[in-house]
N, C-alpha and C. Protein backbone atom coordinates (compact mmCIF):
# COMPACT_ATOMS: atom_id res chain seq x y z
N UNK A 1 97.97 86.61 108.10
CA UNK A 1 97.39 87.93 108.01
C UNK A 1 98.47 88.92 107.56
N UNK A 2 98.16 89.67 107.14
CA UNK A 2 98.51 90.89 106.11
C UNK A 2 98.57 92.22 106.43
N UNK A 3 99.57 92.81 107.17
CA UNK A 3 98.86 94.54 107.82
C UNK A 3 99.19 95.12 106.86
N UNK A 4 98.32 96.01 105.77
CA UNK A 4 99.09 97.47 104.86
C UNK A 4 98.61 98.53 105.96
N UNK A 5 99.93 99.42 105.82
CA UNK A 5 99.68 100.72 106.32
C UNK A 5 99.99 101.73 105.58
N UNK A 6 98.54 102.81 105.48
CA UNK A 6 98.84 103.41 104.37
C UNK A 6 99.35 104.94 104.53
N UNK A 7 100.62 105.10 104.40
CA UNK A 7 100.73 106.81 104.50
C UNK A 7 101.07 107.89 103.81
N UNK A 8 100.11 107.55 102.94
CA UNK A 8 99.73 108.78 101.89
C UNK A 8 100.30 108.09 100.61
N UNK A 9 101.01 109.57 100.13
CA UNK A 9 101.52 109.20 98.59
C UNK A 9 100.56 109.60 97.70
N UNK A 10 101.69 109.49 96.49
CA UNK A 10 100.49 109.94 95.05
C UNK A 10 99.54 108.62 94.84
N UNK A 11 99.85 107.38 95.38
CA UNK A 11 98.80 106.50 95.17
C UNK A 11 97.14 106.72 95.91
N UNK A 12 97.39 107.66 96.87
CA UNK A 12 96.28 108.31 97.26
C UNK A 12 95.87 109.40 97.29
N UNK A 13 96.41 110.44 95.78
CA UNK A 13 95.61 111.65 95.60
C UNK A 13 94.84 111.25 95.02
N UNK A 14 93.48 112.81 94.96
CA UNK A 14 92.55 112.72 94.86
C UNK A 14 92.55 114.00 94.12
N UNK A 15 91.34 114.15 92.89
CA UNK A 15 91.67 116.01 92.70
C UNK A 15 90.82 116.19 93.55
N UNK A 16 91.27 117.36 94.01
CA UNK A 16 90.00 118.69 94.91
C UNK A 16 89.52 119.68 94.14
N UNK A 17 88.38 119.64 93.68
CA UNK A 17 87.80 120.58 92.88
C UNK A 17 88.13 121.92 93.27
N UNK A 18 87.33 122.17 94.39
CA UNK A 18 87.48 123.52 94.95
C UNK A 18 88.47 123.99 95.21
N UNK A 19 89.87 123.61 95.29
CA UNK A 19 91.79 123.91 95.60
C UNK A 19 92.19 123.84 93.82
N UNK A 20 91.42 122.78 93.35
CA UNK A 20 91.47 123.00 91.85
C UNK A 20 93.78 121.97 91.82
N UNK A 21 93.62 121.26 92.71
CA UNK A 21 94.39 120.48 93.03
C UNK A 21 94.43 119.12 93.58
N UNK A 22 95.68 118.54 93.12
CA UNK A 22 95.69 116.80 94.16
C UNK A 22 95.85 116.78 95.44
N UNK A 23 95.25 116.19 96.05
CA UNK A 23 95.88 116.10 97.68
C UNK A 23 95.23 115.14 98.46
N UNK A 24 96.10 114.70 99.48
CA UNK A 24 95.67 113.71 99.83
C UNK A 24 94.60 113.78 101.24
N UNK A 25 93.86 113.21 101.37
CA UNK A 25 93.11 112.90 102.73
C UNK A 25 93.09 112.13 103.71
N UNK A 26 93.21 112.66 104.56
CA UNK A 26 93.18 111.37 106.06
C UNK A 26 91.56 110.88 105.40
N UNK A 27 92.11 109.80 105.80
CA UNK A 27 91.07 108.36 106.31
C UNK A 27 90.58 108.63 105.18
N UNK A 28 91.12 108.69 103.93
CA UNK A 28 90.12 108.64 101.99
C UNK A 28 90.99 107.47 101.82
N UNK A 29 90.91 106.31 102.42
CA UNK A 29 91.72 104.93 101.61
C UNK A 29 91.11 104.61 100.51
N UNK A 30 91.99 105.01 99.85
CA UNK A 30 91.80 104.16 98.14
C UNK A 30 92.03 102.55 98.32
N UNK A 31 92.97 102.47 99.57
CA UNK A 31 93.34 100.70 99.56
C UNK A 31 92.42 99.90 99.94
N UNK A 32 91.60 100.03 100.32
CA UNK A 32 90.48 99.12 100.35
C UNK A 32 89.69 99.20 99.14
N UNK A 33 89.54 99.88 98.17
CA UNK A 33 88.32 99.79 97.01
C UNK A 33 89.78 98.90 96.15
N UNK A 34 91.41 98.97 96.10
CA UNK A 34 91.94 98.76 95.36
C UNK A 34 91.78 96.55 95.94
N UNK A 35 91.80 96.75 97.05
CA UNK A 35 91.60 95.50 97.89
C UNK A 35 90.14 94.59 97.60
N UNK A 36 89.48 95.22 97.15
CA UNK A 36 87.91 95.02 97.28
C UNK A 36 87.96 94.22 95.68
N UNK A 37 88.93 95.08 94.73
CA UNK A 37 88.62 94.38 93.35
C UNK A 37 89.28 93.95 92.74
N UNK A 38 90.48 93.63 93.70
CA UNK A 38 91.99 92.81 93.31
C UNK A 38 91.78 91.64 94.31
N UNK A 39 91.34 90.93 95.30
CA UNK A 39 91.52 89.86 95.98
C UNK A 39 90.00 89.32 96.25
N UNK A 40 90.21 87.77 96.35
CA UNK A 40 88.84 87.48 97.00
C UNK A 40 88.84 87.87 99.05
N UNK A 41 87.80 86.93 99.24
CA UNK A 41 87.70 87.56 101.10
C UNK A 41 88.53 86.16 101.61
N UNK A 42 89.13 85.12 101.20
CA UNK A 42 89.57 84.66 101.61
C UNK A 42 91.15 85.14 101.87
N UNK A 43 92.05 86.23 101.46
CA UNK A 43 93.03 86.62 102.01
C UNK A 43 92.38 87.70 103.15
N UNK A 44 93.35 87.44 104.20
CA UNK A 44 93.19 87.86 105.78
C UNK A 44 94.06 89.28 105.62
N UNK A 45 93.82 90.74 105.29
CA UNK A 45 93.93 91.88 105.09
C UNK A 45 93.57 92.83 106.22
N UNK A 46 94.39 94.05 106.66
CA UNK A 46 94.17 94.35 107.48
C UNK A 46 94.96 95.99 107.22
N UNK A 47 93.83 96.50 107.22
CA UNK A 47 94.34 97.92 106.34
C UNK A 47 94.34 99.22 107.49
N UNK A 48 95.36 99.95 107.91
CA UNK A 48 95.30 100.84 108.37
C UNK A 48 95.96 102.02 108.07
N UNK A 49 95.97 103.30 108.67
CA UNK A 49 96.12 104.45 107.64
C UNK A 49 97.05 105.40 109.01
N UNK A 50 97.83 106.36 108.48
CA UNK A 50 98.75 106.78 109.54
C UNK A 50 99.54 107.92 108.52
N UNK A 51 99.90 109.27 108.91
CA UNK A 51 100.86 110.49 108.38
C UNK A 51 99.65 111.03 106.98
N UNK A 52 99.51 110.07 106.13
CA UNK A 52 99.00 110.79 105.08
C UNK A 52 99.42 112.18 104.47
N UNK A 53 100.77 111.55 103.74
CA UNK A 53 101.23 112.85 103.30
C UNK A 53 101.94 112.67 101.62
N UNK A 54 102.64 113.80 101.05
CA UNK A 54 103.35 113.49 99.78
C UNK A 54 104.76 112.95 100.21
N UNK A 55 105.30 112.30 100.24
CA UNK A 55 106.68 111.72 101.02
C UNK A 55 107.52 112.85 100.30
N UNK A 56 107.28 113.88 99.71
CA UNK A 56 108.43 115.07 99.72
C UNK A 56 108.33 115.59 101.12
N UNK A 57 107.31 115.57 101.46
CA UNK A 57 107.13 115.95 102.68
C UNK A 57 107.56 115.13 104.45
N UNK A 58 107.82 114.07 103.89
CA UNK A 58 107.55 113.78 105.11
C UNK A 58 109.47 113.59 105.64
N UNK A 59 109.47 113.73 107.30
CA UNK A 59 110.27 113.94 107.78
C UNK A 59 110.57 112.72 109.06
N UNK A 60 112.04 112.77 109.42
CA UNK A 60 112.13 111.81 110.18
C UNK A 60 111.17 111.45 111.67
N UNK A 61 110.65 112.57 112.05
CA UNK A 61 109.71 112.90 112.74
C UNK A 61 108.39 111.42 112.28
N UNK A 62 108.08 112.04 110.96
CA UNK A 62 107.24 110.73 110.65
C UNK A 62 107.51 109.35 110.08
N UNK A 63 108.81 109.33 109.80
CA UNK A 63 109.25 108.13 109.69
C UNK A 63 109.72 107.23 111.26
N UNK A 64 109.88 108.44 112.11
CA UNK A 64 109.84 107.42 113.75
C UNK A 64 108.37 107.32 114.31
N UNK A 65 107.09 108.10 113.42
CA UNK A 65 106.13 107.39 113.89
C UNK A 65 105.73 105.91 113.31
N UNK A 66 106.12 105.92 111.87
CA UNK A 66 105.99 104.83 111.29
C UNK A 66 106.55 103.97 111.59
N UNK A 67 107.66 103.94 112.26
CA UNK A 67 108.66 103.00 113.00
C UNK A 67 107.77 102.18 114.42
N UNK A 68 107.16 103.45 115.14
CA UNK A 68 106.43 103.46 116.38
C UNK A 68 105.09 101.95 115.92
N UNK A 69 105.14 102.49 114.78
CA UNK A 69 103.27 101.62 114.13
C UNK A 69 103.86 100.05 113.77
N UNK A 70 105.32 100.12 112.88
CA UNK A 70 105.56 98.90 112.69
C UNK A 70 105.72 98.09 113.98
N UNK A 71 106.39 98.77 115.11
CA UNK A 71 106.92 97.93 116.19
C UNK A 71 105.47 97.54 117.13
N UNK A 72 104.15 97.84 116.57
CA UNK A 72 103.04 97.76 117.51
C UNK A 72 101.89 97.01 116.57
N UNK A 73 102.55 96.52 115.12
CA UNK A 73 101.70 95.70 114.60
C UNK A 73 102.36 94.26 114.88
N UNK A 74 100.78 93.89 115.35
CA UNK A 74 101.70 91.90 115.41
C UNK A 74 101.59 91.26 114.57
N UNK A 75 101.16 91.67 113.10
CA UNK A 75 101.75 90.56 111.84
C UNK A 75 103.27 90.21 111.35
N UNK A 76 103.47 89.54 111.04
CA UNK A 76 104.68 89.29 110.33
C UNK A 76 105.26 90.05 109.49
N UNK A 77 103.63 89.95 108.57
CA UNK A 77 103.83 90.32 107.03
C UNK A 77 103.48 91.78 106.87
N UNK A 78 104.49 93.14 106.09
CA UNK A 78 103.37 94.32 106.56
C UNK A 78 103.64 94.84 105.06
N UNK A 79 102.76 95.54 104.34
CA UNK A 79 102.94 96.44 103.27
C UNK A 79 102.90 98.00 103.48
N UNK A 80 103.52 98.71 103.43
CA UNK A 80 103.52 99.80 103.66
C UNK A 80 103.36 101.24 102.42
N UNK A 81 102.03 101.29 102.26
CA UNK A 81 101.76 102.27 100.68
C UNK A 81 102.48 103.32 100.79
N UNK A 82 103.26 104.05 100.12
CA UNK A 82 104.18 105.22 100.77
C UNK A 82 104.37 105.93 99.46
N UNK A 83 104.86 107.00 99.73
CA UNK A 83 104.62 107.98 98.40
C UNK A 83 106.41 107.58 97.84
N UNK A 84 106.50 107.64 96.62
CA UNK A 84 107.48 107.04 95.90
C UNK A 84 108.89 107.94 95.77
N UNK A 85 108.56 108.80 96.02
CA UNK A 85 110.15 110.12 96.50
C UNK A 85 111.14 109.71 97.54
N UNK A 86 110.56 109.34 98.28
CA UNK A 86 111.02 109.01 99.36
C UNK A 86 110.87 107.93 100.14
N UNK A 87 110.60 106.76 99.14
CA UNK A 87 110.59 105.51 99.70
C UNK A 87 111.58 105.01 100.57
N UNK A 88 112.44 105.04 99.47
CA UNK A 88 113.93 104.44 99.89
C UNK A 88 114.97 104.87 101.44
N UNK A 89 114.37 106.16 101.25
CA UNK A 89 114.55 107.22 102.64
C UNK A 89 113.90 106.53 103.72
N UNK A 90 113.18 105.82 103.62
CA UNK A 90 111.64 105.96 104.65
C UNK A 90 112.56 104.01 105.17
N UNK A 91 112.12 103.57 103.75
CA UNK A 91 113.17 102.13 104.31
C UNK A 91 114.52 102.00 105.06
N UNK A 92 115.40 102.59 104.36
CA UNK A 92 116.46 103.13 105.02
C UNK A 92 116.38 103.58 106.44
N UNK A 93 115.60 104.53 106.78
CA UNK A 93 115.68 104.19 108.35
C UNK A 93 115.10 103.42 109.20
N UNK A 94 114.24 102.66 108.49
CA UNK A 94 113.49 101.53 109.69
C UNK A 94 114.84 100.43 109.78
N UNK A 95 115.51 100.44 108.52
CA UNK A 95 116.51 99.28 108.38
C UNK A 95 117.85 99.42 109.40
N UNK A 96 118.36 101.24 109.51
CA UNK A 96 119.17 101.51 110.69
C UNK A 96 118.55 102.04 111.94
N UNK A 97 117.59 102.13 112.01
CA UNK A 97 117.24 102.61 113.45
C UNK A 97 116.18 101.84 114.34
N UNK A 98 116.14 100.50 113.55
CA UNK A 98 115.06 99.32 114.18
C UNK A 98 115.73 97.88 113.54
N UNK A 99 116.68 97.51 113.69
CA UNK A 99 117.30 96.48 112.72
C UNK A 99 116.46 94.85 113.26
N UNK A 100 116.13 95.02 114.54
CA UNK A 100 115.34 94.13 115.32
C UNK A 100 113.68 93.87 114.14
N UNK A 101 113.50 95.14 114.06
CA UNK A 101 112.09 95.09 113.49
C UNK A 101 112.67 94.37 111.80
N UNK A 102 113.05 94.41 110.86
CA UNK A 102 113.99 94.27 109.92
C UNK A 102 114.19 92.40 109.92
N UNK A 103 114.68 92.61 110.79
CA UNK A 103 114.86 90.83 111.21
C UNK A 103 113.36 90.14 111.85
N UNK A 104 112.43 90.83 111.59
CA UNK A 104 111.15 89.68 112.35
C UNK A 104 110.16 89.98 111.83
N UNK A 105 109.88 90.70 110.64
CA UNK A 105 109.28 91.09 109.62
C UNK A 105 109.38 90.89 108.65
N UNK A 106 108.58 90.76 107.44
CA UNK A 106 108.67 90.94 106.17
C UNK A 106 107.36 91.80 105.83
N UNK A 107 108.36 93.35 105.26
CA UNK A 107 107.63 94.71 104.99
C UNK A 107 108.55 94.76 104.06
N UNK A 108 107.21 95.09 102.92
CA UNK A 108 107.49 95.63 101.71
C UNK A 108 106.81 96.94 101.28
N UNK A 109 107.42 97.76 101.45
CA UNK A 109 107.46 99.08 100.69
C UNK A 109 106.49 99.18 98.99
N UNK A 110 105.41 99.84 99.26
CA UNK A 110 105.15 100.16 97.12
C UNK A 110 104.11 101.66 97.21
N UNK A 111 104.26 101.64 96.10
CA UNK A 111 103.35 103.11 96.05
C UNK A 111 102.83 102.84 94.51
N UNK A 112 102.76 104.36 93.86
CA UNK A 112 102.40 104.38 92.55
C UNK A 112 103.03 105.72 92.03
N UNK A 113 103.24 106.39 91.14
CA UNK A 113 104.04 107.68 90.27
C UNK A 113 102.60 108.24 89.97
N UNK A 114 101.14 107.73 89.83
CA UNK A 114 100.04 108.01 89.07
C UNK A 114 98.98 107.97 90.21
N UNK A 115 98.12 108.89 90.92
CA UNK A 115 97.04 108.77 91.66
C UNK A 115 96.30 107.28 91.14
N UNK A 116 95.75 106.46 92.34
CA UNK A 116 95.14 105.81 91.36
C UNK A 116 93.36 105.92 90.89
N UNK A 117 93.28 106.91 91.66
CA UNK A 117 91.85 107.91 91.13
C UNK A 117 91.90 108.05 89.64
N UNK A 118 92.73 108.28 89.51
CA UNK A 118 93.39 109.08 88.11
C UNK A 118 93.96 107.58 86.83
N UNK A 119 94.72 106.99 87.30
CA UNK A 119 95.39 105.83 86.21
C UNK A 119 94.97 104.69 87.81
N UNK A 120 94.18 103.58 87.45
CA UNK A 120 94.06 103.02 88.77
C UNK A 120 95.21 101.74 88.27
N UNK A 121 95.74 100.99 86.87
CA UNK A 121 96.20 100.00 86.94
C UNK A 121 97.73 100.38 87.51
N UNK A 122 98.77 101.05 87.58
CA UNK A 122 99.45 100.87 87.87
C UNK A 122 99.77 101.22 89.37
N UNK A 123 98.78 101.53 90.63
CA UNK A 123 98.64 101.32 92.09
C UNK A 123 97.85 99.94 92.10
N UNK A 124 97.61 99.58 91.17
CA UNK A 124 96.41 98.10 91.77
C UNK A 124 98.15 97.14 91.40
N UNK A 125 98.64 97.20 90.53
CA UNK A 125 99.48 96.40 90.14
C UNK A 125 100.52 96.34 90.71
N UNK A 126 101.08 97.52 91.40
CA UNK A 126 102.37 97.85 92.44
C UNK A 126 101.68 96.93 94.04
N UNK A 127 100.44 97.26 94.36
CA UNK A 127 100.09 96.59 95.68
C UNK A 127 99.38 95.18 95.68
N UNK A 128 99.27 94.86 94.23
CA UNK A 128 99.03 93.53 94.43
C UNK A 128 100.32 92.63 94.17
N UNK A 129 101.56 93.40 93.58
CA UNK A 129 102.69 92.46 93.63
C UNK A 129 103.32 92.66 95.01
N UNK A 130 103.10 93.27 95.66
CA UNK A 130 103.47 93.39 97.19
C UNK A 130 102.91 92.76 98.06
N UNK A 131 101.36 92.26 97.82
CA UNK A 131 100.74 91.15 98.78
C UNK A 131 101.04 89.82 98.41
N UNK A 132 100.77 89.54 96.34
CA UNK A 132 101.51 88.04 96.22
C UNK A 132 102.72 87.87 96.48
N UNK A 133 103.21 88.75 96.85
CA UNK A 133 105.09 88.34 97.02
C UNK A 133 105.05 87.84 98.83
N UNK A 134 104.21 88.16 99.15
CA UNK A 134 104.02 87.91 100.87
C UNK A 134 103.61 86.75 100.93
N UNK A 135 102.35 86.82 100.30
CA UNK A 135 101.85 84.93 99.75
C UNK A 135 101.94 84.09 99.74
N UNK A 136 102.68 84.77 98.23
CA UNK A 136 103.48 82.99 97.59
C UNK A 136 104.80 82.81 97.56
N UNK A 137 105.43 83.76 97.91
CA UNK A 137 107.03 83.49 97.31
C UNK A 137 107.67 83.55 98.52
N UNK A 138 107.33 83.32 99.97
CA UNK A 138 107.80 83.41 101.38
C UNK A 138 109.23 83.97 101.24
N UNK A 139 109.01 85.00 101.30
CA UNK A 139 110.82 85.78 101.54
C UNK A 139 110.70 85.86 102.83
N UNK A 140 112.34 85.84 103.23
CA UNK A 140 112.83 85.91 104.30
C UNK A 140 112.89 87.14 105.12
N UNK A 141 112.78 87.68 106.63
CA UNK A 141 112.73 88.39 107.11
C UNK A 141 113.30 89.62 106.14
N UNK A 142 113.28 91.04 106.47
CA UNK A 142 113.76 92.32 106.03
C UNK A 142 113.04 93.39 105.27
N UNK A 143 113.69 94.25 104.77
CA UNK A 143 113.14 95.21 103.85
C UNK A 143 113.03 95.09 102.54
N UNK A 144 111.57 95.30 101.96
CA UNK A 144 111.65 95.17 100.58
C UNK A 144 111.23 96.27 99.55
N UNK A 145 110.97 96.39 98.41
CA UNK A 145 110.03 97.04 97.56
C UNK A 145 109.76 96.98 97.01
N UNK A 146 108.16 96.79 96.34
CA UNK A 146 108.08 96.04 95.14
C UNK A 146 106.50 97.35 93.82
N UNK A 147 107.05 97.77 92.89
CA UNK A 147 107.16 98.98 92.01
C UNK A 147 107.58 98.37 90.57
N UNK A 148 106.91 99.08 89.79
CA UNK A 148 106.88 98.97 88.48
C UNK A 148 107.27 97.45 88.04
N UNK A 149 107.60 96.53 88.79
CA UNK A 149 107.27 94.89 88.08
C UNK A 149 108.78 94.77 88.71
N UNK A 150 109.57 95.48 89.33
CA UNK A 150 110.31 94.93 90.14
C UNK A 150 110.37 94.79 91.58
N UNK A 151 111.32 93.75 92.14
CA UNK A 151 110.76 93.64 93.68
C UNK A 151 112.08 93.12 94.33
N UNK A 152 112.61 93.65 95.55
CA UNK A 152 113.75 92.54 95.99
C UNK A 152 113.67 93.93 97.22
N UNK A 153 115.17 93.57 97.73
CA UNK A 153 115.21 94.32 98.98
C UNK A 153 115.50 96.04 98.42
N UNK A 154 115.08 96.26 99.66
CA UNK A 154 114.86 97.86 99.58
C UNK A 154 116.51 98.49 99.26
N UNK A 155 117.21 97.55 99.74
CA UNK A 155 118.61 98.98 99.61
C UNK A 155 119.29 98.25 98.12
N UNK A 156 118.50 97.33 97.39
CA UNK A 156 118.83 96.93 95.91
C UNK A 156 118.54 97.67 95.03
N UNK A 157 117.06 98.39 95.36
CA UNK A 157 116.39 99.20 94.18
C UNK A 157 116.44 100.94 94.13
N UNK A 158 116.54 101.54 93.31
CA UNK A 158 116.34 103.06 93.64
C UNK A 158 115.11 103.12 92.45
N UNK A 159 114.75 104.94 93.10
CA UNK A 159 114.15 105.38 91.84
C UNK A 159 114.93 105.72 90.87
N UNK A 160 115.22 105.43 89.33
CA UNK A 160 115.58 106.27 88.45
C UNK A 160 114.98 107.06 87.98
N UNK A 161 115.41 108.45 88.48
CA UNK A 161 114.72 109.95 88.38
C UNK A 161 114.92 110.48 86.77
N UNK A 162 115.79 109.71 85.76
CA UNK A 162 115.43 109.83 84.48
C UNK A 162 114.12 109.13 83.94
N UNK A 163 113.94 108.14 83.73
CA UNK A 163 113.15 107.55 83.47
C UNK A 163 111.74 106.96 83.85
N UNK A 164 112.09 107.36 85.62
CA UNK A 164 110.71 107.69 86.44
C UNK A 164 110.64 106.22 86.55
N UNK A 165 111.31 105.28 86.54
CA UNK A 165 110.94 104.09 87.04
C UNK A 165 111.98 103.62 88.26
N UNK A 166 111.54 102.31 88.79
CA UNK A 166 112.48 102.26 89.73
C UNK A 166 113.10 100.31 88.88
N UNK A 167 114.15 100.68 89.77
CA UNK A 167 115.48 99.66 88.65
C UNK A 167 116.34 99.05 89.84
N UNK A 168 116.86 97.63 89.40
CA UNK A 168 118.15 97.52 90.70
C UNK A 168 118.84 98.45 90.18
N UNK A 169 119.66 98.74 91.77
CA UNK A 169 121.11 99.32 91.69
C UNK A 169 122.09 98.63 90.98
């Protein structure tokens, strides 16, 4: 079994007509319609939702709740949808301030740069290389992230803020 937890990000804006803006919504999971038409029902998925925010926003405050959620899910395997600014931030401290959780897990970090309301292939393609990498390619306990067609551990990859993609270090 498979826990994604989803907290926020541009992979889950939405426009708001009436704000005449993107933003995101508690409990509007896009990850289940993205789940619904990327996998059959034979993978064991288990989708829950928590902060819902733009990760410019979010603060260590909510990265120790997310800490709180990883240490109280009993899968192994966890994906965590997260807004792409501040991924690496967000990994980074589960990796120093839960190193236990780190070692008895395999959580991989992905998001999208593009709502996927808006461009849906490149959030269907970031979170389905984050569930086959859980799959099929059994990596070993730790932190990962897996974004624009690359994937390995979280403190390997950054965003490159020229080019808007993310790259090893």
């Amino acid at each position: 079994m498979i826990t994604v937890i989803n907290t926020g990000g541009t992979f889950n804006k939405i426009y708001d007509k009436v704000k005449g803006e993107l933003v995101i919504y508690p409990n509007c999971d896009v990850i289940e319609e993205v789940i619904a038409k990327s996998f059959y029902n034979n993978i064991d998925l288990r989708v829950t939702g928590l902060i819902y925010k733009d990760s410019l926003y979010m603060n260590d405050e909510d990265r120790a709740e997310l800490l709180k959620k990883l240490e109280l899910v009993q899968t192994r395997d966890v994906v965590v949808v997260h807004g792409t600014d501040t991924m690496d931030v967000s990994a980074e401290y589960i990796r120093t301030h839960a190193p236990h959780i780190a070692a008895s897990k395999r959580i991989i970090f992905t998001g999208a740069m593009k709502p996927y309301t808006i461009e849906p292939a490149e959030a269907t393609s970031n979170l389905t290389l984050a569930i086959g990498f859980l799959l099929y390619a059994e990596p070993k306990s730790g932190i990962y992230v897996a974004m624009n067609g690359v994937l390995g551990e979280a403190e390997k990859i950054v965003k490159d803020r020229t080019s808007g993609k993310f790259i090893f270090a």
